[in-house]
N, C-alpha and C. Protein backbone atom coordinates (compact mmCIF):
# COMPACT_ATOMS: atom_id res chain seq x y z
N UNK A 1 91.11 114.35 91.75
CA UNK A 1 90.13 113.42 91.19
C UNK A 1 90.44 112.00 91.63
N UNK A 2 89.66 111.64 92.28
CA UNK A 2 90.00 110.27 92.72
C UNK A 2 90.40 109.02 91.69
N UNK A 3 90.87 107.92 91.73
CA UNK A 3 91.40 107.21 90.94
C UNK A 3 89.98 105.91 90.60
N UNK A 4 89.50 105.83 89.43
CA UNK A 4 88.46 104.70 89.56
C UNK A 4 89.23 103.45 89.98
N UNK A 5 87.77 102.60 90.52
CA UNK A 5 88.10 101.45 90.68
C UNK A 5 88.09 100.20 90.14
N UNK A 6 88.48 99.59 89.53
CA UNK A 6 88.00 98.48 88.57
C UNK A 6 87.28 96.99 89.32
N UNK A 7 86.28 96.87 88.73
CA UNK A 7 85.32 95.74 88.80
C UNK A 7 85.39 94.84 87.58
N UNK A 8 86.00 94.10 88.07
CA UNK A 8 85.93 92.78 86.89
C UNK A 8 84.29 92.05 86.30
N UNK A 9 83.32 92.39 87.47
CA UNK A 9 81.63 91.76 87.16
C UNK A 9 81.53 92.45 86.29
N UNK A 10 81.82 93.94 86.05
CA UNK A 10 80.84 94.94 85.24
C UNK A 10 81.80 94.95 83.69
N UNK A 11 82.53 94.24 83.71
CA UNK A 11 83.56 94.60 82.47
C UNK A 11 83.43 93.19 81.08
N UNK A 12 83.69 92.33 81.77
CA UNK A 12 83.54 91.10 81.20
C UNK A 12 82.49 89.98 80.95
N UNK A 13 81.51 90.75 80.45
CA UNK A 13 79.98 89.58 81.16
C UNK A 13 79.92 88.47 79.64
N UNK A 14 78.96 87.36 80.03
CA UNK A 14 79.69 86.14 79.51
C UNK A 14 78.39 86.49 78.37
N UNK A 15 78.71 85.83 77.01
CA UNK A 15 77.83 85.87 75.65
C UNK A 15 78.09 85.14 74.78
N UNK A 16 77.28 84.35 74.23
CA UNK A 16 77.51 83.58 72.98
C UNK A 16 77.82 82.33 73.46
N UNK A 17 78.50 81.55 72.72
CA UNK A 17 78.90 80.08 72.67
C UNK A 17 80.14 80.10 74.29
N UNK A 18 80.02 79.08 75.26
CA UNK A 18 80.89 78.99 76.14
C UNK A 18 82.47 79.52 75.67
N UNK A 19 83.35 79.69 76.49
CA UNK A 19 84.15 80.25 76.08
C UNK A 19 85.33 79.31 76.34
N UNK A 20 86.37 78.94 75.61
CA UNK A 20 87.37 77.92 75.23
C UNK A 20 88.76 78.19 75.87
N UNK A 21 88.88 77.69 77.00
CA UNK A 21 90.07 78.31 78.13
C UNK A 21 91.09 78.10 77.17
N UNK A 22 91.84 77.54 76.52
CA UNK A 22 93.04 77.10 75.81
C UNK A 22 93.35 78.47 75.06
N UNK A 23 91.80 78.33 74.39
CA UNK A 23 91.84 79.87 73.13
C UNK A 23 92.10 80.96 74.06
N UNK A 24 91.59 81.11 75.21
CA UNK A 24 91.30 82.44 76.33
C UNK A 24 93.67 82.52 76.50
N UNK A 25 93.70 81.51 76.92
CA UNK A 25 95.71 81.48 76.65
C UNK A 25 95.80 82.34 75.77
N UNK A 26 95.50 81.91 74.77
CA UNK A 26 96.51 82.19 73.50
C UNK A 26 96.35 83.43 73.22
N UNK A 27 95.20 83.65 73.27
CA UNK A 27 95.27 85.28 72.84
C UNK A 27 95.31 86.25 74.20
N UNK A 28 95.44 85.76 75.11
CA UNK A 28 96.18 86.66 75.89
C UNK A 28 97.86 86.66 76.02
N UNK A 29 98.44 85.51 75.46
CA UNK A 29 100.12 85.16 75.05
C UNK A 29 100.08 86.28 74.14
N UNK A 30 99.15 86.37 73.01
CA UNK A 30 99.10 87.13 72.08
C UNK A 30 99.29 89.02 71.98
N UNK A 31 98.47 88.82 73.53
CA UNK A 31 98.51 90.17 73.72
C UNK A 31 99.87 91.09 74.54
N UNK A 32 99.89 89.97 75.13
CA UNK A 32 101.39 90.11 75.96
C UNK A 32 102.72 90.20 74.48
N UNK A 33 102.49 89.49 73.95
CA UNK A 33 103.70 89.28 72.78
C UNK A 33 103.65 90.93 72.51
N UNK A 34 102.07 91.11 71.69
CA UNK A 34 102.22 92.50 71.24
C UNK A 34 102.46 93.82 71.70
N UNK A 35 102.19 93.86 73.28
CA UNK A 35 102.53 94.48 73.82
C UNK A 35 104.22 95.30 74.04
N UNK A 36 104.60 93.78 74.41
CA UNK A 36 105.68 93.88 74.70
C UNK A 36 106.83 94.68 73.39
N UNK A 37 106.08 94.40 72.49
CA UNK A 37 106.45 95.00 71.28
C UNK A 37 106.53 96.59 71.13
N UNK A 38 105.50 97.16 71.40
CA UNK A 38 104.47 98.63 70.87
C UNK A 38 104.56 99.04 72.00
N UNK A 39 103.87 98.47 73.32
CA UNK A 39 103.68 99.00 74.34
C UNK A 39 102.16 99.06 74.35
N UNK A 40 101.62 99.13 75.49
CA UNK A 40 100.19 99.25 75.79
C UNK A 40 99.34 100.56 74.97
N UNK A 41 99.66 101.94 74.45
CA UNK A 41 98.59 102.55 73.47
C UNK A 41 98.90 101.99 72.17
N UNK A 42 99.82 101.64 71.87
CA UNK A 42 99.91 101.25 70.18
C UNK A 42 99.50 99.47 70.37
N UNK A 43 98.93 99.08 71.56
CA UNK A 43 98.04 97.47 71.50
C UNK A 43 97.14 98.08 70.75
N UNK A 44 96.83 96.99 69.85
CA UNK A 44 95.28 97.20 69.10
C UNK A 44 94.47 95.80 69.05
N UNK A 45 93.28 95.79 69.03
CA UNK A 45 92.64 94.17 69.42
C UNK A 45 92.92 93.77 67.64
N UNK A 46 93.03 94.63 66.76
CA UNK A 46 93.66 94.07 65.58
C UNK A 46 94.81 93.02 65.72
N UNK A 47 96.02 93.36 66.01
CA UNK A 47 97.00 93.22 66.35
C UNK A 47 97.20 92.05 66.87
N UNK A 48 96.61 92.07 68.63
CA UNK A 48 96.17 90.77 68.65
C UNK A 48 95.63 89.53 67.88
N UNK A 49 94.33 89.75 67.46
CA UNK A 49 93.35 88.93 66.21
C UNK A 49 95.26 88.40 65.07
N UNK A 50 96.02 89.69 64.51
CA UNK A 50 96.36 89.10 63.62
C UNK A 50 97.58 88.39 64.03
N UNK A 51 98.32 88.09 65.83
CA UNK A 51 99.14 87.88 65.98
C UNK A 51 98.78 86.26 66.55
N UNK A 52 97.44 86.33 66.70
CA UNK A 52 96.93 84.76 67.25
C UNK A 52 96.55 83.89 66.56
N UNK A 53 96.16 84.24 65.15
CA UNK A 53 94.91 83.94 63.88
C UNK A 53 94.26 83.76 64.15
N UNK A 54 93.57 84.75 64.49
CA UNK A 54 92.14 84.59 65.01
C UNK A 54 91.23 85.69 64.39
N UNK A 55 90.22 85.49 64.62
CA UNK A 55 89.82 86.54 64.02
C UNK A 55 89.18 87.59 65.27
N UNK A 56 88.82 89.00 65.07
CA UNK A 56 88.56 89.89 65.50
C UNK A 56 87.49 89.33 66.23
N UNK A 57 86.58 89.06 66.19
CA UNK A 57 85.39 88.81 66.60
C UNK A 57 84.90 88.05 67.68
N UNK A 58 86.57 86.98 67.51
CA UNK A 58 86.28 85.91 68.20
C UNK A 58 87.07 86.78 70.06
N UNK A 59 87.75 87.76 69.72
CA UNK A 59 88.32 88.70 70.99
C UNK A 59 87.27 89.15 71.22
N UNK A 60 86.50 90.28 70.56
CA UNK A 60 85.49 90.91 71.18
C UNK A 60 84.05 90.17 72.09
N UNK A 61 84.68 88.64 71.57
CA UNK A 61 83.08 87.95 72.45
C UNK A 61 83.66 87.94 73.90
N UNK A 62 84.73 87.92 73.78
CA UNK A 62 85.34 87.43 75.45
C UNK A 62 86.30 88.83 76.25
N UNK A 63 86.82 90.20 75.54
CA UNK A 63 86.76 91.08 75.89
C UNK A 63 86.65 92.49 75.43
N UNK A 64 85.84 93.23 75.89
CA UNK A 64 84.89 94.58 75.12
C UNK A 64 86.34 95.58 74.50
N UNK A 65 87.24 95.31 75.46
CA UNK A 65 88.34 96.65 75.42
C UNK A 65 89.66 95.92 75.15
N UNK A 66 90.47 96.72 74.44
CA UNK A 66 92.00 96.01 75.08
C UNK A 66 92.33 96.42 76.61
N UNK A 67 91.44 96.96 77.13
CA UNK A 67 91.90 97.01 79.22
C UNK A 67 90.74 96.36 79.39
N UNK A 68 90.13 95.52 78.90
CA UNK A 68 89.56 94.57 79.70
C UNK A 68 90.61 93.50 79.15
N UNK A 69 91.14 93.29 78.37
CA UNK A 69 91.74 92.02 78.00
C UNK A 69 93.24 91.98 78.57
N UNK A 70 93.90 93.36 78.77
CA UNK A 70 94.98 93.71 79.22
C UNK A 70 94.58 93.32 80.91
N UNK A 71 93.91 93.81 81.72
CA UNK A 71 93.20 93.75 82.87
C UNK A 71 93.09 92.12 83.09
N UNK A 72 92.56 91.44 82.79
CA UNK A 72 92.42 89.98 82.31
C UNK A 72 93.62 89.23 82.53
N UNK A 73 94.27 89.64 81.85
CA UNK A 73 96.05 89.04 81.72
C UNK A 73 96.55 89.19 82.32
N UNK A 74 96.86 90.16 83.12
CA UNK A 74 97.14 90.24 84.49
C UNK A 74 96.93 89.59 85.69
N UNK A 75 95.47 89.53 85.65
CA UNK A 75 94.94 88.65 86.65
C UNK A 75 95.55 86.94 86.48
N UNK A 76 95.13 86.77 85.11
CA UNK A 76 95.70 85.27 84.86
C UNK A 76 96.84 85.12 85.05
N UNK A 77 97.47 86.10 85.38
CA UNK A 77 99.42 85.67 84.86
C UNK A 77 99.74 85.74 86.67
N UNK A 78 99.06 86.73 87.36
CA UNK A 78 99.08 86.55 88.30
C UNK A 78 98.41 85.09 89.72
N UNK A 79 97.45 84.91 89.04
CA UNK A 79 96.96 83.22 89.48
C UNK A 79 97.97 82.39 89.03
N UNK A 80 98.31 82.19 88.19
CA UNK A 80 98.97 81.32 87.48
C UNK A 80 100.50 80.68 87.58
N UNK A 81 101.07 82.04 88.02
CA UNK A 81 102.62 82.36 88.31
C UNK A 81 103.12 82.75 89.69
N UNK A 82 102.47 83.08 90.58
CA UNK A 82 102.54 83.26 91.64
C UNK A 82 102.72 82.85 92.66
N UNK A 83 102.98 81.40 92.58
CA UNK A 83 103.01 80.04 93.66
C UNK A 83 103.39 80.43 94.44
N UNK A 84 102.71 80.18 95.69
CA UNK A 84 103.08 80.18 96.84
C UNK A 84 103.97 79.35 97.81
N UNK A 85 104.99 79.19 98.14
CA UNK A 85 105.87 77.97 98.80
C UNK A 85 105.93 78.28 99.81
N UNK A 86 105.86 77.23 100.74
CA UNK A 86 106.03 76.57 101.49
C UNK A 86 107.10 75.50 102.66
N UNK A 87 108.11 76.16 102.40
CA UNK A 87 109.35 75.27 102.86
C UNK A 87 109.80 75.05 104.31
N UNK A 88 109.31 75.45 105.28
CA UNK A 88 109.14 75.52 106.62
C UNK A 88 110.23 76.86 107.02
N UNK A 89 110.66 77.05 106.81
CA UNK A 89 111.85 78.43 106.97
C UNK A 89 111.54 79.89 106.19
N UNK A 90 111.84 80.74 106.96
CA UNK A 90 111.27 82.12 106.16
C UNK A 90 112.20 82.45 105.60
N UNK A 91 113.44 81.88 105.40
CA UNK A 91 114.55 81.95 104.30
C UNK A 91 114.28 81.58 103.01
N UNK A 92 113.82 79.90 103.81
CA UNK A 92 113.40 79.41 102.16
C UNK A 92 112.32 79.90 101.42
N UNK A 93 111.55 80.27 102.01
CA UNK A 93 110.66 81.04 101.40
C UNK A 93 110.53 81.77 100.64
N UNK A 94 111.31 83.21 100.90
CA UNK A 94 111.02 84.24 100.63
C UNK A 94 112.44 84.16 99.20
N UNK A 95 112.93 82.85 99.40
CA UNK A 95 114.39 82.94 98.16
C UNK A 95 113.57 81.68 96.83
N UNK A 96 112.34 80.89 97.22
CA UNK A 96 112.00 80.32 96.80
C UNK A 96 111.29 81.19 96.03
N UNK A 97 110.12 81.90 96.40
CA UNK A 97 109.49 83.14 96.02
C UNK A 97 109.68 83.63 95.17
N UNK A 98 110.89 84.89 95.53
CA UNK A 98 111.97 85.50 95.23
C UNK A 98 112.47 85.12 93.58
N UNK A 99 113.34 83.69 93.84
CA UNK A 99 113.52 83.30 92.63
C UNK A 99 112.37 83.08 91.69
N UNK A 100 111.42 82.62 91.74
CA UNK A 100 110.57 82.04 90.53
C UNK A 100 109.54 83.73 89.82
N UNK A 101 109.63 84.41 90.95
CA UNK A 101 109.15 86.08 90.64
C UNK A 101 110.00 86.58 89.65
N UNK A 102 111.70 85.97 89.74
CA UNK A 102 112.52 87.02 89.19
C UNK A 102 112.37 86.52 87.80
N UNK A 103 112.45 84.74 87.79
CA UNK A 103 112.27 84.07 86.64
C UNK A 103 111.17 84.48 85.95
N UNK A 104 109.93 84.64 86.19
CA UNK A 104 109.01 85.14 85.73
C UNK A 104 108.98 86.60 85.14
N UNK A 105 109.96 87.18 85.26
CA UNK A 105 109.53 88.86 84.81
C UNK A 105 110.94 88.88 83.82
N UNK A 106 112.02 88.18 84.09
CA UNK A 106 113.23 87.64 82.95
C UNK A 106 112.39 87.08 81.68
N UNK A 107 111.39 86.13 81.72
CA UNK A 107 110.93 85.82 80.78
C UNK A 107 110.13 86.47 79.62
N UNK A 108 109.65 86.09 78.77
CA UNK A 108 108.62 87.06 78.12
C UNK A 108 107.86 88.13 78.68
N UNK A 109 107.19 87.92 79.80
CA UNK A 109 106.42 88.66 80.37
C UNK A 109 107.18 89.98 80.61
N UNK A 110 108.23 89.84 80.77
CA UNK A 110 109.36 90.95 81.40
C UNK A 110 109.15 92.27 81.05
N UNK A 111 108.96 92.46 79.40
CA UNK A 111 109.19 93.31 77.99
C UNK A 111 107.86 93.37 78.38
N UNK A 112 106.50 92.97 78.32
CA UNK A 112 105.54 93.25 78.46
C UNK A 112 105.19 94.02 79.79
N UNK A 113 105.55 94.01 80.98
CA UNK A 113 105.55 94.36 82.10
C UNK A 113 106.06 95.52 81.92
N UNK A 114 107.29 95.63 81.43
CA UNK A 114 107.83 97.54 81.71
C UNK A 114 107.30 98.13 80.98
N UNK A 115 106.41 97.40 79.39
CA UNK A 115 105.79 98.86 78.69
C UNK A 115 104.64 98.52 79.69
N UNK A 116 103.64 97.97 80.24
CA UNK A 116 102.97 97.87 80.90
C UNK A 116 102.82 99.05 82.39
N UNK A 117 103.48 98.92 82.98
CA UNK A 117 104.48 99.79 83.56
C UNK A 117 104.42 101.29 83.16
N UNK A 118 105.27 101.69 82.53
CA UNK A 118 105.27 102.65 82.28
C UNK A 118 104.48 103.42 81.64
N UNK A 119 103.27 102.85 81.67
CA UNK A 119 101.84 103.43 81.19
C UNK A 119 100.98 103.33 82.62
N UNK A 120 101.05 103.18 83.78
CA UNK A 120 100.64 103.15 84.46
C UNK A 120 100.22 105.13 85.31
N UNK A 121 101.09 105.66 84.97
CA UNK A 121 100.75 107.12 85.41
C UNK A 121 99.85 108.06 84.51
N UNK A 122 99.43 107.55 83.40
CA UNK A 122 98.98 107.83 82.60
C UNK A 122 98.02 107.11 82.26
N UNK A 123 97.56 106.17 83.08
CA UNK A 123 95.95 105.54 82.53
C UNK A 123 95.56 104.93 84.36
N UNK A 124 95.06 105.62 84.48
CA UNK A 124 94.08 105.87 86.05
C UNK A 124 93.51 104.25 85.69
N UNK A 125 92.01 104.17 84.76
CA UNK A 125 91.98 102.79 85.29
C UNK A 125 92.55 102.23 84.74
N UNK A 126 93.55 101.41 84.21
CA UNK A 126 94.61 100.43 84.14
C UNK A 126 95.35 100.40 85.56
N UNK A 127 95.78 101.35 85.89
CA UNK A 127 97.12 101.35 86.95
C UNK A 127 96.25 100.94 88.57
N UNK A 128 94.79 101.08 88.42
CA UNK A 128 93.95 100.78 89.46
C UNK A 128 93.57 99.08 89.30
N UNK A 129 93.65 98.72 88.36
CA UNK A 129 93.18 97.21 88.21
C UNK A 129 94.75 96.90 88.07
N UNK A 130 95.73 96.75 87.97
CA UNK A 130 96.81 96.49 87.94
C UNK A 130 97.09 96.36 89.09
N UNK A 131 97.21 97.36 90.06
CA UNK A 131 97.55 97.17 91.38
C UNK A 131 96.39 96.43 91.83
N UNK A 132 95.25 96.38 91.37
CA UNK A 132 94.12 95.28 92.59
C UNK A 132 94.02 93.72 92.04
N UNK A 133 95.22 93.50 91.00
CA UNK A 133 95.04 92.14 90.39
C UNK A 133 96.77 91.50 90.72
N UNK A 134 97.81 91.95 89.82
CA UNK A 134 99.04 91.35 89.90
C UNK A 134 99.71 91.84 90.92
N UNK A 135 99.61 93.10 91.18
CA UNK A 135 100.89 93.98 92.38
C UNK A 135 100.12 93.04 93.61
N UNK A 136 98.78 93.41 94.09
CA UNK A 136 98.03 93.04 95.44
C UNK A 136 98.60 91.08 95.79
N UNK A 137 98.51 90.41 94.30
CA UNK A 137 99.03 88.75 94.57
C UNK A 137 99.86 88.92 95.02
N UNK A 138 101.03 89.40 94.52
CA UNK A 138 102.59 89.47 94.93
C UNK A 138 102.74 89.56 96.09
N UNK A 139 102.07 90.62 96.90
CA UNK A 139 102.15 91.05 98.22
C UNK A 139 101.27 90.42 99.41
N UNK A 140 100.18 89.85 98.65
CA UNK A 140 99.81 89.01 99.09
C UNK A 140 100.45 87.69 99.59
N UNK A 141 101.20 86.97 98.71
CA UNK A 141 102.01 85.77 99.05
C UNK A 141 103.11 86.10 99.98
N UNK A 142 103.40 87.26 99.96
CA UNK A 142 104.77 87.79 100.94
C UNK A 142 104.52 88.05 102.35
N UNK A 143 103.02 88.45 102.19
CA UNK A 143 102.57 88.75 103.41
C UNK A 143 102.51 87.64 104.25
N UNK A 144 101.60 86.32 103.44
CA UNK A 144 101.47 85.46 104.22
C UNK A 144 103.03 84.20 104.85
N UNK A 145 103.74 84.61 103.83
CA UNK A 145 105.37 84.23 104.27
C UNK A 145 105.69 84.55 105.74
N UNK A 146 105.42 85.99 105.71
CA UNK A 146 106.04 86.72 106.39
C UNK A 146 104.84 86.24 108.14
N UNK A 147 103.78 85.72 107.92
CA UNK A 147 102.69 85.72 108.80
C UNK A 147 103.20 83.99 109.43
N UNK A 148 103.39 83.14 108.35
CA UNK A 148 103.81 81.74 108.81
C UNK A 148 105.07 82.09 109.89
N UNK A 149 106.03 82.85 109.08
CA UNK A 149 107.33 82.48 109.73
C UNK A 149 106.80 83.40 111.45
N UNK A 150 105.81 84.33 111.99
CA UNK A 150 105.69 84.55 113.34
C UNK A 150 105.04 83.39 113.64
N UNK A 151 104.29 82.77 112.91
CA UNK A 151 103.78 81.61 113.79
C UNK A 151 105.04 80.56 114.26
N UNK A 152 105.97 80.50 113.49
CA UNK A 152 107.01 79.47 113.98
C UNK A 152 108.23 80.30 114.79
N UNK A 153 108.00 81.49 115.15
CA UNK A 153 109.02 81.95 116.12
C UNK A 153 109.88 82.76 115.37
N UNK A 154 110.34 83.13 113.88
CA UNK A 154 111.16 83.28 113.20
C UNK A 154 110.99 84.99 113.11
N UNK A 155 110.06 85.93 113.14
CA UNK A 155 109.96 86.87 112.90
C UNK A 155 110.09 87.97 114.36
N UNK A 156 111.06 89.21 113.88
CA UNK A 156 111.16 89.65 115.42
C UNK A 156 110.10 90.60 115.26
N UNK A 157 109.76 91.13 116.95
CA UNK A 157 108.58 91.28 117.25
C UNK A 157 107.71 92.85 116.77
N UNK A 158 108.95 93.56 116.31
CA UNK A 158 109.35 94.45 115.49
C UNK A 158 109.48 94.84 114.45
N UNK A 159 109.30 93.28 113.65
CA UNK A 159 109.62 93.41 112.43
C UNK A 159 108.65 94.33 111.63
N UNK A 160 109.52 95.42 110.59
CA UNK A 160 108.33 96.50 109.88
C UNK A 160 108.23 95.16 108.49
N UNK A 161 106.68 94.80 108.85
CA UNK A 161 106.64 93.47 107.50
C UNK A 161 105.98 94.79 106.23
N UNK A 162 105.62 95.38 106.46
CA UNK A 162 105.05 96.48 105.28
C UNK A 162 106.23 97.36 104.42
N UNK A 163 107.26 97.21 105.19
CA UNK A 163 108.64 97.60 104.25
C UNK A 163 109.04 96.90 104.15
N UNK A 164 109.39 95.53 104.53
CA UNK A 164 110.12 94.36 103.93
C UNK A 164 109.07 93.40 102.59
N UNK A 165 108.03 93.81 102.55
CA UNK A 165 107.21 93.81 101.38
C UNK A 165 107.40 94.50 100.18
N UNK A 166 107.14 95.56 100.50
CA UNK A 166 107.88 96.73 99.37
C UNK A 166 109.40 96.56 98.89
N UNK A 167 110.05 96.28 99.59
CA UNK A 167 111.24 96.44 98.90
C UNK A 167 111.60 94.69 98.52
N UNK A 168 110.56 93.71 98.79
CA UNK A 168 111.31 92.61 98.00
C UNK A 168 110.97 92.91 96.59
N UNK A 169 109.75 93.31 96.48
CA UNK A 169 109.09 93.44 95.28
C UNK A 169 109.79 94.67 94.21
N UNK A 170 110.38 95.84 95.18
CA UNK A 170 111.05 96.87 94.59
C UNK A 170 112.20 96.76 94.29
N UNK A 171 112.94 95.54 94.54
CA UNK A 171 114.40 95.16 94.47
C UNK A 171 114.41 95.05 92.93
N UNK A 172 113.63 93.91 92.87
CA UNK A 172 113.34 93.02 91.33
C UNK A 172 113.23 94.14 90.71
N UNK A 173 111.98 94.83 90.73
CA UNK A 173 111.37 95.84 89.60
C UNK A 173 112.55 96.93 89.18
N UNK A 174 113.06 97.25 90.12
CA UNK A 174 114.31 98.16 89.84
C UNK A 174 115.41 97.41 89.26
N UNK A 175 115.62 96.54 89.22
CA UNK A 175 116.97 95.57 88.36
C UNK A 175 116.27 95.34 87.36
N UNK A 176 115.05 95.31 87.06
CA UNK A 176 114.45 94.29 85.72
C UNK A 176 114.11 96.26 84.73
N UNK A 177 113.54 97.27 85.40
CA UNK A 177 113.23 98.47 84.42
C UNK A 177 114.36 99.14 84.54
N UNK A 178 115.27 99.69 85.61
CA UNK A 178 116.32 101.03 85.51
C UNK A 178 117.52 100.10 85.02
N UNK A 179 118.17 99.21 86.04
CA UNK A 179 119.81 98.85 85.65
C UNK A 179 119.63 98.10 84.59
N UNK A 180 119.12 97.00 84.36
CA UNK A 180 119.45 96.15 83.08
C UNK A 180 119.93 95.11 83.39
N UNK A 181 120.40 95.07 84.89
CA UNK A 181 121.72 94.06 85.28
C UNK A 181 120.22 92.83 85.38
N UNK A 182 121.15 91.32 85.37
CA UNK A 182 120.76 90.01 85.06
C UNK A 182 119.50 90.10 86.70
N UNK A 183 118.17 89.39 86.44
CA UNK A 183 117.68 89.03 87.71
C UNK A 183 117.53 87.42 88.07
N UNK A 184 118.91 87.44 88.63
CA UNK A 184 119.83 85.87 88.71
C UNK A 184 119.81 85.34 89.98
N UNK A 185 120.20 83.94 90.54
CA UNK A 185 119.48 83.81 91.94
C UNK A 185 120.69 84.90 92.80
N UNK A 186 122.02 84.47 92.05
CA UNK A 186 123.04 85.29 92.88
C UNK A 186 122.29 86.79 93.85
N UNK A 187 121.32 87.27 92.84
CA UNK A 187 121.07 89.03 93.15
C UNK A 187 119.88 88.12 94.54
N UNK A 188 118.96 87.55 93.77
CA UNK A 188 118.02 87.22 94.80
C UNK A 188 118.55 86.69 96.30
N UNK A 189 119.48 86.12 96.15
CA UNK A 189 119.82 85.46 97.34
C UNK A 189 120.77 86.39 98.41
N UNK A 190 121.55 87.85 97.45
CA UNK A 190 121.84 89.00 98.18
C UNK A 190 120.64 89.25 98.50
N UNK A 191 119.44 90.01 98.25
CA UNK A 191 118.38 90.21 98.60
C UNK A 191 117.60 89.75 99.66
N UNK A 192 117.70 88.68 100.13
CA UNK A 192 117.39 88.00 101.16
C UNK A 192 118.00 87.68 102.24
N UNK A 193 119.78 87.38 101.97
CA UNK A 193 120.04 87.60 103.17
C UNK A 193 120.79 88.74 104.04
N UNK A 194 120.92 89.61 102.63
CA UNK A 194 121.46 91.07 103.14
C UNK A 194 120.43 91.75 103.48
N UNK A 195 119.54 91.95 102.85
CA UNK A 195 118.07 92.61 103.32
C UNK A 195 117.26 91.98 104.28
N UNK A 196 116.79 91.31 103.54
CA UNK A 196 115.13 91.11 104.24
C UNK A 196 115.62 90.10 105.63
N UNK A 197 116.34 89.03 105.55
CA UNK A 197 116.67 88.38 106.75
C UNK A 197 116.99 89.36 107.84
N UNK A 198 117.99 89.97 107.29
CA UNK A 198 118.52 91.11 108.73
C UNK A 198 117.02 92.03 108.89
N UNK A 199 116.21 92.80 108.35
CA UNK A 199 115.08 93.76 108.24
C UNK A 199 114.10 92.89 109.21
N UNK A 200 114.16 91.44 109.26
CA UNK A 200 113.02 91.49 109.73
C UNK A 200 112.92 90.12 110.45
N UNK A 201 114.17 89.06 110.25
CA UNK A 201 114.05 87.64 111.33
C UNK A 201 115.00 87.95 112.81
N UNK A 202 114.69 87.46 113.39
CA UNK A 202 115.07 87.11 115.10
C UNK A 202 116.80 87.03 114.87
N UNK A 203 117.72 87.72 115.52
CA UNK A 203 119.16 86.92 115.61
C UNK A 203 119.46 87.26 114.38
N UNK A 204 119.41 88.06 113.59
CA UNK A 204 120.27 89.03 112.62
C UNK A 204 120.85 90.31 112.93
């Protein structure tokens, strides 16, 4: 059975009084908090409502489902957190990256992400809008790292950039859900120049 696809036009359509970006935060902080708590089936848009003070009503104007609002949060956390840098070197880059990714999933979001996560084999569309919102940014910004540094000579001609993608991203995720161990620059900066520098720049 093929996996649906998620469309953000058909999920979220706009109603009522404009909608209040600050408030649109909070109760997605809200949802992330609770999550991170219960895990994604025991989220309830109750839960939310009573973890934001808000009331019920005021969620359902802005999303129909908790996976549209879960779906949502994702996307935002992914715009939001994702910065792209810029440092002229595909070292600095990918450790600049690197670090603020690891900082980001250490933080609150972290606890929300692995129950997040681990509901992913078990809910077709979630795990389809998940990968076409936060996983696709991630790899997105790596890609284009990885695209600057051939323009400046830095990448060999060989380089497999579709596995040195995967595994920056799989480094983190595996230290932050299986070991437990700290995601500190120390690990990131093994990561980059034991891995990915040798995997994939000129003169390693």
């Amino acid at each position: 059975m093929a996996t649906p696809v998620y469309s953000g036009a058909t999920r979220t359509p706009q109603r009522g009084r404009p909608r209040d970006a600050s408030r649109d935060d909070a109760l997605r902080q809200a949802a992330l908090e609770v999550m991170a708590e219960v895990g994604y089936r025991a989220l309830t848009m109750d839960a939310v409502a009573a973890r934001a003070r808000a009331g019920k009503a005021t969620i359902y104007r802005r999303w129909e489902s908790k996976l549209d609002l879960v779906i949502d949060t994702c996307t935002q956390l992914a715009q939001q957190n994702l910065a792209e840098p810029d440092t002229g070197s595909l070292a600095g880059d990918l450790r600049e990256f690197l670090s603020a990714f690891a900082a980001f999933l250490s933080g609150p979001v972290g606890k929300a992400a692995q129950a997040l996560v681990g509901e992913l084999p078990h809910e077709p569309e979630l795990a389809s809008a998940f990968r076409g919102t936060f996983l696709t940014a991630q790899r997105d910004v790596l890609r284009r790292i990885l695209d600057r540094a051939e323009e400046r000579g830095e990448l060999r001609q060989d380089a497999p950039r579709g596995m040195a993608v995967e595994i920056a991203g799989a480094a983190l995720i595996y230290r932050l859900m299986l070991t437990g161990d700290p995601l500190d620059l120390p690990f990131v900066d093994r990561v980059v120049e034991q891995v990915l520098m040798p995997l994939v720049a000129k003169g390693q």
